[in-house]
PDB file of N, CA and C in Angstrom:
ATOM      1  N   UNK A   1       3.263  -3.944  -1.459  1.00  0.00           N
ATOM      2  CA  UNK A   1       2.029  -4.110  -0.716  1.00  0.00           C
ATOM      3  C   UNK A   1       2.261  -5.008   0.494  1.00  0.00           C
ATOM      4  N   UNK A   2       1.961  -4.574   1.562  1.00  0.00           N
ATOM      5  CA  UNK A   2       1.936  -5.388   3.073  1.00  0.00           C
ATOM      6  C   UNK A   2       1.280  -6.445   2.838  1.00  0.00           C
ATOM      7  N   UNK A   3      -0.026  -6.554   2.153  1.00  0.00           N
ATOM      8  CA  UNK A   3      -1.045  -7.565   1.937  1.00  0.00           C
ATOM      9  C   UNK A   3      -0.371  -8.682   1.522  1.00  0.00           C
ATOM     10  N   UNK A   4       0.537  -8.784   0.583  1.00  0.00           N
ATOM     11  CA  UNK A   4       1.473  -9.821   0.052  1.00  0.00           C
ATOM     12  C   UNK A   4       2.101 -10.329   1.017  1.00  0.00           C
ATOM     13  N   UNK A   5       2.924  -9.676   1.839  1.00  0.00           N
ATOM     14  CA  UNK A   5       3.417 -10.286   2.954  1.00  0.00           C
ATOM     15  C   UNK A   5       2.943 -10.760   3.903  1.00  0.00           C
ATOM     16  N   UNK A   6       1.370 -10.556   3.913  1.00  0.00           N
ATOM     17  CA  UNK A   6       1.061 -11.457   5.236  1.00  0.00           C
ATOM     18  C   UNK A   6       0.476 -12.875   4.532  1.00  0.00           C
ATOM     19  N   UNK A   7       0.098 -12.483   3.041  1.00  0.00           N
ATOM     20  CA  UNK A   7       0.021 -14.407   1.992  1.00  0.00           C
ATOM     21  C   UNK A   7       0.759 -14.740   2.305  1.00  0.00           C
ATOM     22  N   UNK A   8       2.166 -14.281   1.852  1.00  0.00           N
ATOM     23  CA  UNK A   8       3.491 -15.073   1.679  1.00  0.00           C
ATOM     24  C   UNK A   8       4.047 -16.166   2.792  1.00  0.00           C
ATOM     25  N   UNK A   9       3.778 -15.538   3.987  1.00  0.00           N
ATOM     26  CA  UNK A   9       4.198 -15.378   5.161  1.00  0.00           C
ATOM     27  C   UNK A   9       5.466 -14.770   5.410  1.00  0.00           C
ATOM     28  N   UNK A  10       5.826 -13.587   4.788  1.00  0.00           N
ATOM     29  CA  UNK A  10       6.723 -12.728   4.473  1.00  0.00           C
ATOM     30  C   UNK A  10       7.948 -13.325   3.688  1.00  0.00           C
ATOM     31  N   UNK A  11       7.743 -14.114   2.872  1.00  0.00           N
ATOM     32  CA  UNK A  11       8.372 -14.685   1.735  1.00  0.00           C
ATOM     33  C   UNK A  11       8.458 -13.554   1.092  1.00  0.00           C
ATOM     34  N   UNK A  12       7.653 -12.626   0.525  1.00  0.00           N
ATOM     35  CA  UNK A  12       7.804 -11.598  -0.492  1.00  0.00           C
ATOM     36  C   UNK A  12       7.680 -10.231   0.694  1.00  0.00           C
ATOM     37  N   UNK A  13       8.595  -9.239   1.111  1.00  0.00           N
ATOM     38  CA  UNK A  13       8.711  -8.821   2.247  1.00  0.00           C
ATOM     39  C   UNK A  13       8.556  -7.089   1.585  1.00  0.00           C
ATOM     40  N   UNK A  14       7.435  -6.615   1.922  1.00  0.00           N
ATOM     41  CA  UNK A  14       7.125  -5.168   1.681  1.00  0.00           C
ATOM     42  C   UNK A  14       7.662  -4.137   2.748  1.00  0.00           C
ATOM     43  N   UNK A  15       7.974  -2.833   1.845  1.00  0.00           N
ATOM     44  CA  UNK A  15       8.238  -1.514   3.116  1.00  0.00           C
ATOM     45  C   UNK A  15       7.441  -0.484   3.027  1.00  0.00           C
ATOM     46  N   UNK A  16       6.181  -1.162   2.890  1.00  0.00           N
ATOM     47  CA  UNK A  16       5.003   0.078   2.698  1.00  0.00           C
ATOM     48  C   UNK A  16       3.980  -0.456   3.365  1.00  0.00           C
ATOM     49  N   UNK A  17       2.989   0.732   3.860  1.00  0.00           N
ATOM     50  CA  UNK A  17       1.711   0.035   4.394  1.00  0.00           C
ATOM     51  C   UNK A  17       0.838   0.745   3.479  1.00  0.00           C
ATOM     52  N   UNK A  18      -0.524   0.514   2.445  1.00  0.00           N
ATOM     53  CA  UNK A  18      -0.555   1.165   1.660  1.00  0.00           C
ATOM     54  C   UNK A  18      -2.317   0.999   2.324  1.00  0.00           C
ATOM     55  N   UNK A  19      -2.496   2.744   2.825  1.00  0.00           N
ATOM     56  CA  UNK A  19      -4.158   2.617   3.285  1.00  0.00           C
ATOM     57  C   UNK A  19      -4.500   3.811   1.455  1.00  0.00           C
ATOM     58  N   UNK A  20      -5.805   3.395   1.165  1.00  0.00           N
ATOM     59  CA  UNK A  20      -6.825   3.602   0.424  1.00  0.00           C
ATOM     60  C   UNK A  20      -7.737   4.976   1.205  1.00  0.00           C
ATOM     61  N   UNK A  21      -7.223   6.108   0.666  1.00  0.00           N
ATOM     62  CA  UNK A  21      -8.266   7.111   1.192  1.00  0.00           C
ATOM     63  C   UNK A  21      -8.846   8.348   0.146  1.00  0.00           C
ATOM     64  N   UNK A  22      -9.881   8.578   0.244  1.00  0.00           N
ATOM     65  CA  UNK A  22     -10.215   9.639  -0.770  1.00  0.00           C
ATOM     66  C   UNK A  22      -9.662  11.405  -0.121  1.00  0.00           C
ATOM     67  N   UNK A  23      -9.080  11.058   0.872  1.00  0.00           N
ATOM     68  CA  UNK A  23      -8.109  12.177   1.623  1.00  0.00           C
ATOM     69  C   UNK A  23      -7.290  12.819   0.481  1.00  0.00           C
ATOM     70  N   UNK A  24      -6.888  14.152   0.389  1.00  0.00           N
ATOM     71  CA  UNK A  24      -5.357  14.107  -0.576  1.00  0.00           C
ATOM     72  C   UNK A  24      -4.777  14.230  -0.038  1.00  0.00           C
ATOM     73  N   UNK A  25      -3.360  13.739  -0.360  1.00  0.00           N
ATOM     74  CA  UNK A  25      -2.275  13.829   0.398  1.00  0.00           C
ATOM     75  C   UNK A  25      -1.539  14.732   1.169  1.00  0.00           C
ATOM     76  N   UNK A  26      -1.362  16.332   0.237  1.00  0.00           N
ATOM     77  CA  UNK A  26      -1.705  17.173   1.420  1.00  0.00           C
ATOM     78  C   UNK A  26      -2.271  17.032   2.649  1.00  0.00           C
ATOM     79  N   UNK A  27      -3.627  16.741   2.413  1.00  0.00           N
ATOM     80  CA  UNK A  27      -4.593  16.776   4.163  1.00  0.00           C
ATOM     81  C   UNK A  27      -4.032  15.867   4.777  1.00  0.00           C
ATOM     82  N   UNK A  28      -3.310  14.057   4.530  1.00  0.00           N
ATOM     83  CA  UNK A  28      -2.605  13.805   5.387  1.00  0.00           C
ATOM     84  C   UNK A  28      -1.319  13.755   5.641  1.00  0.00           C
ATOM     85  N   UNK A  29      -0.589  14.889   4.991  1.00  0.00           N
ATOM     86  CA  UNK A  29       0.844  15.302   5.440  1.00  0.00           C
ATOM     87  C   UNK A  29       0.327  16.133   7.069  1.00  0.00           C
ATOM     88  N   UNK A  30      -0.368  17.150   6.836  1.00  0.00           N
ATOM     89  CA  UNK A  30      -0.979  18.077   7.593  1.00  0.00           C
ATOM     90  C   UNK A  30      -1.399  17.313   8.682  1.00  0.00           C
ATOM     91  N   UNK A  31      -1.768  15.999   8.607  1.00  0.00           N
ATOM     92  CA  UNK A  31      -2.313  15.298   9.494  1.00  0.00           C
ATOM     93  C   UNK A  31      -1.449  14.516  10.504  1.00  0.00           C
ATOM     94  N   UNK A  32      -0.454  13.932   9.607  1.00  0.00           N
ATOM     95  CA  UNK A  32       0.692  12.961  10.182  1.00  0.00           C
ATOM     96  C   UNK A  32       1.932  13.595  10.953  1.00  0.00           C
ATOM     97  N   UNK A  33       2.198  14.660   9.873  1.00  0.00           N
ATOM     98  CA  UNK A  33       3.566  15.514  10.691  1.00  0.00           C
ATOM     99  C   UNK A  33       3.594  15.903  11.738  1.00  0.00           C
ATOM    100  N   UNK A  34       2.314  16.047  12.856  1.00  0.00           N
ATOM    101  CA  UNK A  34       2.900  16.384  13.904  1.00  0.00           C
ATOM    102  C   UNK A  34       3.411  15.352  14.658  1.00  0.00           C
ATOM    103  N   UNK A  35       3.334  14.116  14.239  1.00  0.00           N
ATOM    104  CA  UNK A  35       3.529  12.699  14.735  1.00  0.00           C
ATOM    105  C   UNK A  35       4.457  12.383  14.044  1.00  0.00           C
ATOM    106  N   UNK A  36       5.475  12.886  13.129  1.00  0.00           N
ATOM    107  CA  UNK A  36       6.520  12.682  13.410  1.00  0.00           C
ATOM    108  C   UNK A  36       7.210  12.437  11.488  1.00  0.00           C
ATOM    109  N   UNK A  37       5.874  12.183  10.998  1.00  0.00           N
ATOM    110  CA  UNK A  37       5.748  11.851   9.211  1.00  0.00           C
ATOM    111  C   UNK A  37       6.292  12.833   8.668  1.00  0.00           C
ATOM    112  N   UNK A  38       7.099  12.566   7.603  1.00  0.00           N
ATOM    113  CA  UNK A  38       7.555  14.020   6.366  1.00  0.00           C
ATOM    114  C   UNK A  38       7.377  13.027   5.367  1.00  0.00           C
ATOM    115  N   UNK A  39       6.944  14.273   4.526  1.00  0.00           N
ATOM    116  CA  UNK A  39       6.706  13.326   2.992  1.00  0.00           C
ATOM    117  C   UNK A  39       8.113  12.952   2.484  1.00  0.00           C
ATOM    118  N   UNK A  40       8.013  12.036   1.501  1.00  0.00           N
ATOM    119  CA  UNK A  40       9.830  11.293   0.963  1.00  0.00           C
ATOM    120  C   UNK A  40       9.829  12.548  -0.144  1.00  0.00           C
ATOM    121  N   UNK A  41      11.512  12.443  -0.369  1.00  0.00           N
ATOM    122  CA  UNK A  41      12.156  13.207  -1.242  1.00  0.00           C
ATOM    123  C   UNK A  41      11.419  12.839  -2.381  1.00  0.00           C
ATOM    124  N   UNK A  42      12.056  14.195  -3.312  1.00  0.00           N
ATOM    125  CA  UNK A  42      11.634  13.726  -4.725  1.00  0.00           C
ATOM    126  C   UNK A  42      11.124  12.522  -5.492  1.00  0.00           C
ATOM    127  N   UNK A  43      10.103  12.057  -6.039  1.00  0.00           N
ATOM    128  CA  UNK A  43      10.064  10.875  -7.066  1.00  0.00           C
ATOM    129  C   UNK A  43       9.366   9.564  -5.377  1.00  0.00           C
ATOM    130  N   UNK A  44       9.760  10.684  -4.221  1.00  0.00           N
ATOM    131  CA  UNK A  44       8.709   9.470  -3.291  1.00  0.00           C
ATOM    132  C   UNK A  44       7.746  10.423  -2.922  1.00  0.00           C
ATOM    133  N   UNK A  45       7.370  11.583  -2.898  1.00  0.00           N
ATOM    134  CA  UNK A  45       6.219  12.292  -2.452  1.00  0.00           C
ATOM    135  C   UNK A  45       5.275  12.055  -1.745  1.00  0.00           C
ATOM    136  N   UNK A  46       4.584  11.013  -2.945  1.00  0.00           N
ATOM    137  CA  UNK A  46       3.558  10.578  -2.572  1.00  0.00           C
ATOM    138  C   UNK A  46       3.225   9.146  -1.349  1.00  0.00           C
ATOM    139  N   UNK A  47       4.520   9.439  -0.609  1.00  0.00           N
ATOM    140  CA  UNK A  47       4.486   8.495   0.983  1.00  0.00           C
ATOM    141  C   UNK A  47       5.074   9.446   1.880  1.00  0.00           C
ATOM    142  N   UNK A  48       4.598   8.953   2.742  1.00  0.00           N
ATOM    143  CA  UNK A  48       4.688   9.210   4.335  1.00  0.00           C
ATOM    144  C   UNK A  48       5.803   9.011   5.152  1.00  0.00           C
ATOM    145  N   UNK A  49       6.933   8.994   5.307  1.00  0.00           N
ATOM    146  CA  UNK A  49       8.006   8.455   6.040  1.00  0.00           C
ATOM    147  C   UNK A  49       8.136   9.211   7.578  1.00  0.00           C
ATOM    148  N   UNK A  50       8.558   8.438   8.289  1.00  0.00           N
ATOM    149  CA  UNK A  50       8.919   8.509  10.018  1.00  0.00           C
ATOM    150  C   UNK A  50      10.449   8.345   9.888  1.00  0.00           C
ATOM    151  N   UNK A  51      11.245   9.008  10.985  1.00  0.00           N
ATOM    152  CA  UNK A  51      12.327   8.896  11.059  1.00  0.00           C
ATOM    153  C   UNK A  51      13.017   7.833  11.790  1.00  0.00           C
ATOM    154  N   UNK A  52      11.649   7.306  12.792  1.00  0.00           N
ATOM    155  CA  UNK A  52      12.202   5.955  13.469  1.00  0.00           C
ATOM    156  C   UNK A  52      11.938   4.538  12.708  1.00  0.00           C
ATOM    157  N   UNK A  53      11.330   4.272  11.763  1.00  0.00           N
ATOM    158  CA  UNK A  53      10.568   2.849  11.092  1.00  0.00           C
ATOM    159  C   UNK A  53      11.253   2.980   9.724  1.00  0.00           C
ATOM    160  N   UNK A  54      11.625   1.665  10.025  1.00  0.00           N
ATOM    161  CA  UNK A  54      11.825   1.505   8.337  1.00  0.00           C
ATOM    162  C   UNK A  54      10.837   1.293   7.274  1.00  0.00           C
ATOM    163  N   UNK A  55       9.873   1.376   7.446  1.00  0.00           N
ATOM    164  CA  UNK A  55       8.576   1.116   6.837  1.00  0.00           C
ATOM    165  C   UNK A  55       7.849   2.360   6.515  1.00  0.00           C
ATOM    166  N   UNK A  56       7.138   2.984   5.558  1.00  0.00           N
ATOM    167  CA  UNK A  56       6.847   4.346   5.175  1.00  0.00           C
ATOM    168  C   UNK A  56       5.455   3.589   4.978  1.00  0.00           C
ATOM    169  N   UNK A  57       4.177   4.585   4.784  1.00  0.00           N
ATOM    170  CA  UNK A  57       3.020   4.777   4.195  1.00  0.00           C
ATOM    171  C   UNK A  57       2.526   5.303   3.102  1.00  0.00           C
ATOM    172  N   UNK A  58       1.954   4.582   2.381  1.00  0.00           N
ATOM    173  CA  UNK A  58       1.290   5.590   1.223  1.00  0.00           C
ATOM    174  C   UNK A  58      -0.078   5.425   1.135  1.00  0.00           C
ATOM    175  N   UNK A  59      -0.904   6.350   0.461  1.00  0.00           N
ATOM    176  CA  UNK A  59      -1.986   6.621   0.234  1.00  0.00           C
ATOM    177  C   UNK A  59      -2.591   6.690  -0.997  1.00  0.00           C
ATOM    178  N   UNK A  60      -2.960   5.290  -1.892  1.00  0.00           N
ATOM    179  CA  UNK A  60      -2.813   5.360  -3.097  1.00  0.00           C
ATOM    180  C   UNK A  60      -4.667   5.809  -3.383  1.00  0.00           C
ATOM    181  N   UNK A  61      -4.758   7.091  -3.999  1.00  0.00           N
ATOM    182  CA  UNK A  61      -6.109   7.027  -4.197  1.00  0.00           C
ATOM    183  C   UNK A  61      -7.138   5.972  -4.747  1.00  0.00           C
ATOM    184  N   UNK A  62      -8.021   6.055  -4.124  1.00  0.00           N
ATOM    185  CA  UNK A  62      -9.792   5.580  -4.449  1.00  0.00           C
ATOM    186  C   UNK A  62      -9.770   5.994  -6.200  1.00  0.00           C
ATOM    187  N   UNK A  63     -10.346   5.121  -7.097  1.00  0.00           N
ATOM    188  CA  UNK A  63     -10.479   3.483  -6.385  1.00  0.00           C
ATOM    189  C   UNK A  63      -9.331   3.002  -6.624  1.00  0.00           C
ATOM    190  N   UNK A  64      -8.888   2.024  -6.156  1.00  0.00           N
ATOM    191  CA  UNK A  64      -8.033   0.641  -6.774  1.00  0.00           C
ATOM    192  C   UNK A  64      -7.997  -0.131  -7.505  1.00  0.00           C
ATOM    193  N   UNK A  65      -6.732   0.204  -8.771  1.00  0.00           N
ATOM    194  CA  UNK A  65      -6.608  -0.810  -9.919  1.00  0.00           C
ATOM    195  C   UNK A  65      -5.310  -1.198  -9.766  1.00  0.00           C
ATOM    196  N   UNK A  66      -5.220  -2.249 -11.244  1.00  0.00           N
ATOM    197  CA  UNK A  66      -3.949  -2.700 -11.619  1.00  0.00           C
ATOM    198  C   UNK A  66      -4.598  -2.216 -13.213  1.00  0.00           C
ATOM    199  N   UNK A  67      -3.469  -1.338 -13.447  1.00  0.00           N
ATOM    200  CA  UNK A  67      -3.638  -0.876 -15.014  1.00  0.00           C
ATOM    201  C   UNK A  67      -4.672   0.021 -15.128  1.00  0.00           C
ATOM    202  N   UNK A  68      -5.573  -0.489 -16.238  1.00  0.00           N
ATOM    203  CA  UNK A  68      -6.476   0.189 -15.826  1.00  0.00           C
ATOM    204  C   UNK A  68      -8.126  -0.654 -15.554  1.00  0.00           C
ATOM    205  N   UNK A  69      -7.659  -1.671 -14.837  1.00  0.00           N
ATOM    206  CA  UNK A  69      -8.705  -2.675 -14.037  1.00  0.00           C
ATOM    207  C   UNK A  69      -8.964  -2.276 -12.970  1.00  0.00           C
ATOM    208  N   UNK A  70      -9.825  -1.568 -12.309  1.00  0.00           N
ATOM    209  CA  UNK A  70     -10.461  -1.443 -11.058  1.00  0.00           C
ATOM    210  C   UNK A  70     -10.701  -2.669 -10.334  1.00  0.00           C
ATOM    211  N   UNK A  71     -10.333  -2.498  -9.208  1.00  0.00           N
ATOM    212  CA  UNK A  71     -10.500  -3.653  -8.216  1.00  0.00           C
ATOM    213  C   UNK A  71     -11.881  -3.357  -7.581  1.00  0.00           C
ATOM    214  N   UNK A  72     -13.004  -4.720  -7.931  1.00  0.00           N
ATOM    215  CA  UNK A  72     -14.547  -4.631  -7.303  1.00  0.00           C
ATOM    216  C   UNK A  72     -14.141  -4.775  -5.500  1.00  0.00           C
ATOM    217  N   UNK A  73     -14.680  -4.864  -5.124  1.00  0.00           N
ATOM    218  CA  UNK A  73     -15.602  -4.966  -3.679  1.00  0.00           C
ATOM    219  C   UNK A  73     -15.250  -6.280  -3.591  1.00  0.00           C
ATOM    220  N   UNK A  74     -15.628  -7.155  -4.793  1.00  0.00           N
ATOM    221  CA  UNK A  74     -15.722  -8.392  -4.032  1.00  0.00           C
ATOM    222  C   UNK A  74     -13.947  -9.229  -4.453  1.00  0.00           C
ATOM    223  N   UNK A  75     -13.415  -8.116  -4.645  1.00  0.00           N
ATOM    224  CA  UNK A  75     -11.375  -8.577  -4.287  1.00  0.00           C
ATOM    225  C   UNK A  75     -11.274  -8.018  -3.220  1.00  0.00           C
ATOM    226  N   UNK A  76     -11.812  -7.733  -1.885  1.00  0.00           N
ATOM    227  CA  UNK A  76     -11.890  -7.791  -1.235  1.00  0.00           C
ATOM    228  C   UNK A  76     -12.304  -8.633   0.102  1.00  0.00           C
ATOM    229  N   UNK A  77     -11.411  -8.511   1.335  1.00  0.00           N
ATOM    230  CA  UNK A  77     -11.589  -9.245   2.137  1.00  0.00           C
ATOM    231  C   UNK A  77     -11.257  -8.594   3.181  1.00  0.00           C
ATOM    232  N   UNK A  78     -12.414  -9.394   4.812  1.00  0.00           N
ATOM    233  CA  UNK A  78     -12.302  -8.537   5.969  1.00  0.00           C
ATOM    234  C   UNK A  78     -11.320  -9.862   6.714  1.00  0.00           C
ATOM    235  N   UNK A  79     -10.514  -9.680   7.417  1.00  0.00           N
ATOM    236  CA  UNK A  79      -9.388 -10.351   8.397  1.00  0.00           C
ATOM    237  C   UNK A  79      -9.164  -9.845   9.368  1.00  0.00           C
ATOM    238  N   UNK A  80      -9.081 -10.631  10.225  1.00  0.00           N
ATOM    239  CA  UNK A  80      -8.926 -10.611  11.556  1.00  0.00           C
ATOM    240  C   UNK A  80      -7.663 -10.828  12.190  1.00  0.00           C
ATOM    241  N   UNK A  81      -7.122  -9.598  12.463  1.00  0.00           N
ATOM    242  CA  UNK A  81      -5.747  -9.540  13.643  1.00  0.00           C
ATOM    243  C   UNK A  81      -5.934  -9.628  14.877  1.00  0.00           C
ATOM    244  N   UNK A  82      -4.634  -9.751  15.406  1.00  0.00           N
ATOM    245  CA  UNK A  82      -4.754  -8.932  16.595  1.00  0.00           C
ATOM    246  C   UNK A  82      -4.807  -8.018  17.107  1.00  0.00           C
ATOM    247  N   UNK A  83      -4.856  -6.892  16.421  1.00  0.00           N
ATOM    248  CA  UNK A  83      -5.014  -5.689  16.262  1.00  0.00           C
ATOM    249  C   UNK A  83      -6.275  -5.038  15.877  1.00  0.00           C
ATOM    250  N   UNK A  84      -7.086  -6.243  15.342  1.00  0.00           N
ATOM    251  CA  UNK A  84      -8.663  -5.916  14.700  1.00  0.00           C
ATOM    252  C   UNK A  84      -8.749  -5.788  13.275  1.00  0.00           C
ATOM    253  N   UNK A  85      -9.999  -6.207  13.111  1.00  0.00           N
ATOM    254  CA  UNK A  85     -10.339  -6.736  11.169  1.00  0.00           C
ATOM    255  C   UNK A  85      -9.806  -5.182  10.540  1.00  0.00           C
ATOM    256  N   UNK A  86      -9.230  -5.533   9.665  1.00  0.00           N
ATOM    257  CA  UNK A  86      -8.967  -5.071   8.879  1.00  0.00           C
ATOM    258  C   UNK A  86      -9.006  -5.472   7.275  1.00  0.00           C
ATOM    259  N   UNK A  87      -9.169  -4.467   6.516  1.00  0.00           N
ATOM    260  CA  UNK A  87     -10.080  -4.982   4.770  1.00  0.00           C
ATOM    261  C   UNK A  87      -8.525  -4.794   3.783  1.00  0.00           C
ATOM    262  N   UNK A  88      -8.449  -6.424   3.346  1.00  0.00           N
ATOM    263  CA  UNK A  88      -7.647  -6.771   2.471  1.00  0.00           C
ATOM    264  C   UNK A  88      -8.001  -7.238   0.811  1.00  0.00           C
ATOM    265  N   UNK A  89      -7.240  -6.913   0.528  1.00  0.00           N
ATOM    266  CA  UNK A  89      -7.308  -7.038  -1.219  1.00  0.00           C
ATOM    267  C   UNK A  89      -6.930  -8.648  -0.920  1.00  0.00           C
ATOM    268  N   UNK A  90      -7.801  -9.444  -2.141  1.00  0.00           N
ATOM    269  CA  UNK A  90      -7.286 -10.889  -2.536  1.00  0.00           C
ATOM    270  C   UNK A  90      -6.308 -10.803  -3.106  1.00  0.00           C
ATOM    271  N   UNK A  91      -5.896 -11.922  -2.640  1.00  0.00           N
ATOM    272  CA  UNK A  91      -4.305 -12.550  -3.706  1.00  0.00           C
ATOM    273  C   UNK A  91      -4.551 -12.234  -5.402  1.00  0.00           C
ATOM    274  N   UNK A  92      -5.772 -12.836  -5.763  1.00  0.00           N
ATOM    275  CA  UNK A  92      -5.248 -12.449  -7.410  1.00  0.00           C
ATOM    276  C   UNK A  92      -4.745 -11.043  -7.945  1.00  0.00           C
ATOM    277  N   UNK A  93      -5.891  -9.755  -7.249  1.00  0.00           N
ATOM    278  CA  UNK A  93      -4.972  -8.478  -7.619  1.00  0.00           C
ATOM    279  C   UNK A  93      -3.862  -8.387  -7.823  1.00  0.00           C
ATOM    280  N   UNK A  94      -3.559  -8.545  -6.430  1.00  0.00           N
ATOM    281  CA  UNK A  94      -2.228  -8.373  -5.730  1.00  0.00           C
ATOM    282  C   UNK A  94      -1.236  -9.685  -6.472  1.00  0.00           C
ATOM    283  N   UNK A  95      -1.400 -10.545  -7.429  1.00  0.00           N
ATOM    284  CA  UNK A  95      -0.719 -11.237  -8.673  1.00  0.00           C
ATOM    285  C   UNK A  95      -0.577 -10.290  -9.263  1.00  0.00           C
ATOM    286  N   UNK A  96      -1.657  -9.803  -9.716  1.00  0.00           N
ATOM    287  CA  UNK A  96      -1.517  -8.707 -11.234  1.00  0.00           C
ATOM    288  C   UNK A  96      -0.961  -7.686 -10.935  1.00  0.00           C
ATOM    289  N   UNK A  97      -0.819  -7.333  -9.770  1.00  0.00           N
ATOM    290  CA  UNK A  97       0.390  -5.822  -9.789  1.00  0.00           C
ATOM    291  C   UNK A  97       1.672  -6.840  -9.724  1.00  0.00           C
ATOM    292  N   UNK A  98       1.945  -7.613  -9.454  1.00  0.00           N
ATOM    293  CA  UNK A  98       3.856  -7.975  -9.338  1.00  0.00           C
ATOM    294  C   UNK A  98       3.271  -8.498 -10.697  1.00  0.00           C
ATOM    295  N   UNK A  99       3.034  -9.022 -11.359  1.00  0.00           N
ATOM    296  CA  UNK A  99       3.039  -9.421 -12.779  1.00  0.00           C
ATOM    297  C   UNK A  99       3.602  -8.468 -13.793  1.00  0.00           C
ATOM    298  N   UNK A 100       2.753  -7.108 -13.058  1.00  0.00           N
ATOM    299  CA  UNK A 100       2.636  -6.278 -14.128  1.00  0.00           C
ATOM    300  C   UNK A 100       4.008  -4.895 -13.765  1.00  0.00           C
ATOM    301  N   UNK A 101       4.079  -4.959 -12.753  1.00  0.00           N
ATOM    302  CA  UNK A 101       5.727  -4.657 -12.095  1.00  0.00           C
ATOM    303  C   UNK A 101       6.735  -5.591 -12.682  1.00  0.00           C
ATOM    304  N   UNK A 102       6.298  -6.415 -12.991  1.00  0.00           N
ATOM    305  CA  UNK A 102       7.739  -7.423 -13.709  1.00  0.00           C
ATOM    306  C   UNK A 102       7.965  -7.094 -15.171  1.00  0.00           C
ATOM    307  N   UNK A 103       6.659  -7.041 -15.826  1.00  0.00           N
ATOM    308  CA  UNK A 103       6.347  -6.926 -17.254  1.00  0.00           C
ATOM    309  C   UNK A 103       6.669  -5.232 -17.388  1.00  0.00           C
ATOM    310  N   UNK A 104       6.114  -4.245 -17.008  1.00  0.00           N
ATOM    311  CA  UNK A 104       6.777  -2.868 -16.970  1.00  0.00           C
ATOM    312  C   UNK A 104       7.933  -1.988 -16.487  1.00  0.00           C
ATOM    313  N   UNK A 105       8.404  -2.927 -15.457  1.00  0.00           N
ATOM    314  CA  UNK A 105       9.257  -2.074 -14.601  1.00  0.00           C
ATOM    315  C   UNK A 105      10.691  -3.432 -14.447  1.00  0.00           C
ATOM    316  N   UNK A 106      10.586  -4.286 -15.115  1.00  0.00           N
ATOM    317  CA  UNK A 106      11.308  -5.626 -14.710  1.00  0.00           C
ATOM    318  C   UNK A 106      11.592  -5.761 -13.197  1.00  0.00           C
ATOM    319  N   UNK A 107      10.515  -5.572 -12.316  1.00  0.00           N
ATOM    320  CA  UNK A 107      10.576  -5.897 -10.937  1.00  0.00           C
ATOM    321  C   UNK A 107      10.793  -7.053 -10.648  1.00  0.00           C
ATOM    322  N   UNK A 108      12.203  -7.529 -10.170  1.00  0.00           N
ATOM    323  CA  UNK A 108      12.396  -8.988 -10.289  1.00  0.00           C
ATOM    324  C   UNK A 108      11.730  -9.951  -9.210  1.00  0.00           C
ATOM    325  N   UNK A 109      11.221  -9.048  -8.290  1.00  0.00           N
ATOM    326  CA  UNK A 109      10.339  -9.700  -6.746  1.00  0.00           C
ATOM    327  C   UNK A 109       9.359 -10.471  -7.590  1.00  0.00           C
TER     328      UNK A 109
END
């Protein structure tokens, strides 16, 4: 999750940008590829990759959990870039997925 890395101050350093859409992924392969996106090989499908960025996209469907905890509205937060507000998940979620990446997957991050 990008969101982690901008807590961290890229202490914990992500290669995904992960937008939330009730889109399926199909509609934005169809959408992205002429700009340059192919979906990842096998077992990555479900992201977006560019041939120039090291950084890929995914599109994790509506709604958002960890497990099977739905993330409310109010783990949410609006922030302000330079680029313009954009809506971030709070830090505690975003605990409980590397928690739970450590505990299932021994994700050592």
């Amino acid at each position: 999750m990008a969101a982690i890395s901008i807590y961290t101050d890229n202490r914990y350093e992500s290669v995904d940008l992960d937008f939330v859409s009730s889109v399926s992924m199909q509609e934005l392969a169809t959408i992205l590829e002429p700009l340059g996106f192919v979906r990842g090989a096998k077992g990555r499908a479900r992201y977006l990759e560019h041939p120039s960025c090291a950084w890929y996209v995914e599109f994790p469907p509506a709604p958002v959990g960890v497990g099977s905890r739905i993330i409310g509205p109010e783990e949410w937060h609006a922030m302000d870039t330079p680029s313009g507000r954009i809506q971030i998940l709070s830090p505690k979620p975003m605990i409980m997925d590397r928690l739970a990446a450590y505990f299932w997957w021994n994700d050592q991050q």
